[in-house]
N, C-alpha and C. Protein backbone atom coordinates (compact mmCIF):
# COMPACT_ATOMS: atom_id res chain seq x y z
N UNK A 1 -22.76 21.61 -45.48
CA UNK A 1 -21.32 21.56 -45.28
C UNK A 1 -20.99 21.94 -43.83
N UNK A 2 -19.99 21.00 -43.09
CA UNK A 2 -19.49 21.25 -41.69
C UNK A 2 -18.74 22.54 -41.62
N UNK A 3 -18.66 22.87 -40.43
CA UNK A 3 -17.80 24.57 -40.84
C UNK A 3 -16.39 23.60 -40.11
N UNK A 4 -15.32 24.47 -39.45
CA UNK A 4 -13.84 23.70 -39.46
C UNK A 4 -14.40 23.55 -37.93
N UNK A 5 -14.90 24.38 -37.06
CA UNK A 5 -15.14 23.98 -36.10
C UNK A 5 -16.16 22.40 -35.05
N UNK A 6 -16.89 22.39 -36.58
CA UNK A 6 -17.42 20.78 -36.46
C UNK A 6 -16.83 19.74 -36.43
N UNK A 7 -15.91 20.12 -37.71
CA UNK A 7 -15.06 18.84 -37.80
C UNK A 7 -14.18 18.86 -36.84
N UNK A 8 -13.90 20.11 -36.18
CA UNK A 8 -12.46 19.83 -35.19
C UNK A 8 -13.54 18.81 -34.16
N UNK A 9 -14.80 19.21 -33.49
CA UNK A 9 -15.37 18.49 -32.46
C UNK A 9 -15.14 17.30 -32.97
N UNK A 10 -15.58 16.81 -33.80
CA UNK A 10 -16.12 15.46 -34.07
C UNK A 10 -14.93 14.50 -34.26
N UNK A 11 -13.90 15.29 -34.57
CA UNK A 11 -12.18 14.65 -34.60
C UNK A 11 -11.80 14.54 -33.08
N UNK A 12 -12.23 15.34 -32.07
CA UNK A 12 -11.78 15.09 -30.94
C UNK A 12 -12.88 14.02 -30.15
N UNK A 13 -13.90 13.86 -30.60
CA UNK A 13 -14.55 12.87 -30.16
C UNK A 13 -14.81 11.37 -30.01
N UNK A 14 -14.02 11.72 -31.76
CA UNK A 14 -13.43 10.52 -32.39
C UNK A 14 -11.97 10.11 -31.62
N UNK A 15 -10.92 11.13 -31.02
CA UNK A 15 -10.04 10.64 -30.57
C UNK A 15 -10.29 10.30 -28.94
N UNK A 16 -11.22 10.75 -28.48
CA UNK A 16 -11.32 10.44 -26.93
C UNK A 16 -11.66 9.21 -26.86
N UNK A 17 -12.80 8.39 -27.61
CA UNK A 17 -13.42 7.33 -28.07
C UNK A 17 -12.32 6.30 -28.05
N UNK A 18 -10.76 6.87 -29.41
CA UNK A 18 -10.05 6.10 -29.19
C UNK A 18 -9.39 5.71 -27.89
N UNK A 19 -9.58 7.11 -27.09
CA UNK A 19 -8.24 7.19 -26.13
C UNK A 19 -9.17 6.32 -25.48
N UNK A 20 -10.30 5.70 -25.08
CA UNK A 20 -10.82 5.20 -23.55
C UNK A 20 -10.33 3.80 -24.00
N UNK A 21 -10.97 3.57 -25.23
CA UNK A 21 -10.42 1.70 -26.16
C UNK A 21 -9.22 1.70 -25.71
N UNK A 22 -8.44 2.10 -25.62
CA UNK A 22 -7.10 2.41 -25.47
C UNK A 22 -7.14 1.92 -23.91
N UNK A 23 -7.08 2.44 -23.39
CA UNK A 23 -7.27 2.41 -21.89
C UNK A 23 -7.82 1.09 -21.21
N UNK A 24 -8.70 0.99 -21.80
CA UNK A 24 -9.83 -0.37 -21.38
C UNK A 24 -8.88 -1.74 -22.03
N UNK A 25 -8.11 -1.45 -23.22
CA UNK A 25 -7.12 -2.62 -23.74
C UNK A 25 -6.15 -2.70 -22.54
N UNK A 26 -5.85 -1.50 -22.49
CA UNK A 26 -4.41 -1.81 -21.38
C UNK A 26 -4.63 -2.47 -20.26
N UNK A 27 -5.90 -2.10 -19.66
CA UNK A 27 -6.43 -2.46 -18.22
C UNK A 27 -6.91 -4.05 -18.42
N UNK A 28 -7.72 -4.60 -19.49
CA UNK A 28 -7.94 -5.88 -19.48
C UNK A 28 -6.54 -6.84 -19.75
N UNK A 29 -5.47 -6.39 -20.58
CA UNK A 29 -4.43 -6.71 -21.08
C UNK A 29 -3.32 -7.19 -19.41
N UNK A 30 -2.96 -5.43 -18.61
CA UNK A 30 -2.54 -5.89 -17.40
C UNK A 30 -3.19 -7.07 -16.76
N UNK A 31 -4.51 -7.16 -16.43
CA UNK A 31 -4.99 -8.20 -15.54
C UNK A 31 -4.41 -9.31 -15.79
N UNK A 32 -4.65 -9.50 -17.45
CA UNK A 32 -4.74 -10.97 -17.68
C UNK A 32 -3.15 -11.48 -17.39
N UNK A 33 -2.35 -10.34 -17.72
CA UNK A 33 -0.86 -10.74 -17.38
C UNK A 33 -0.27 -10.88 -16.31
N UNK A 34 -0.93 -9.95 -15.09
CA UNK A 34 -0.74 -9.73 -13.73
C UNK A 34 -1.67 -11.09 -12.81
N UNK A 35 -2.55 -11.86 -13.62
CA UNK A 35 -3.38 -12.39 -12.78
C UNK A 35 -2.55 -14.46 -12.76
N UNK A 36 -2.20 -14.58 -13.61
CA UNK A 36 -1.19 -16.13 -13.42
C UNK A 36 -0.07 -15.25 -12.79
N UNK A 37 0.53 -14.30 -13.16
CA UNK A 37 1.89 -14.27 -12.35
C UNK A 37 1.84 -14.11 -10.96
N UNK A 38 0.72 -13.43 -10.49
CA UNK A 38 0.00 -13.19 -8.98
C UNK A 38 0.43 -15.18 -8.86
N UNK A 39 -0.64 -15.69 -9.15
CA UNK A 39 -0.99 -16.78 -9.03
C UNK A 39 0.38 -17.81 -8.44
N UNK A 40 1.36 -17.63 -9.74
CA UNK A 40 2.05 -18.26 -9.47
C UNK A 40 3.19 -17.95 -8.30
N UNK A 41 3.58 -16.58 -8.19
CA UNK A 41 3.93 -16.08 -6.83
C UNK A 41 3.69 -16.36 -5.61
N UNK A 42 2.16 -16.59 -5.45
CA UNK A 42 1.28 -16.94 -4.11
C UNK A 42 1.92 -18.52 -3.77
N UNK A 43 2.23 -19.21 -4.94
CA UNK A 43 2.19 -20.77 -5.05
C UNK A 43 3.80 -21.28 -4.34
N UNK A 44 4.51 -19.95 -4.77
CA UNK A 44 6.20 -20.56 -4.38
C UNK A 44 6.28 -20.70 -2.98
């Protein structure tokens, strides 16, 4: 059996994990939105 202090690690490990997915969505997400509007800016 985990004591409370295991599970707290393993819950925060589990949320950092989320937090980077998180991060890495936003960052591929900006590009792809920032990268035609660049595009089309350069073009006017």
């Amino acid at each position: 059996m985990m004591s409370n202090q295991e599970e707290l690690l393993l819950a925060y490990e589990g949320l950092r994990q989320v937090d980077r997915l998180k991060d890495q969505f936003l960052t591929n997400t900006f590009h792809e939105l920032r990268t035609p509007l660049l595009s089309k800016t350069l073009n006017v």
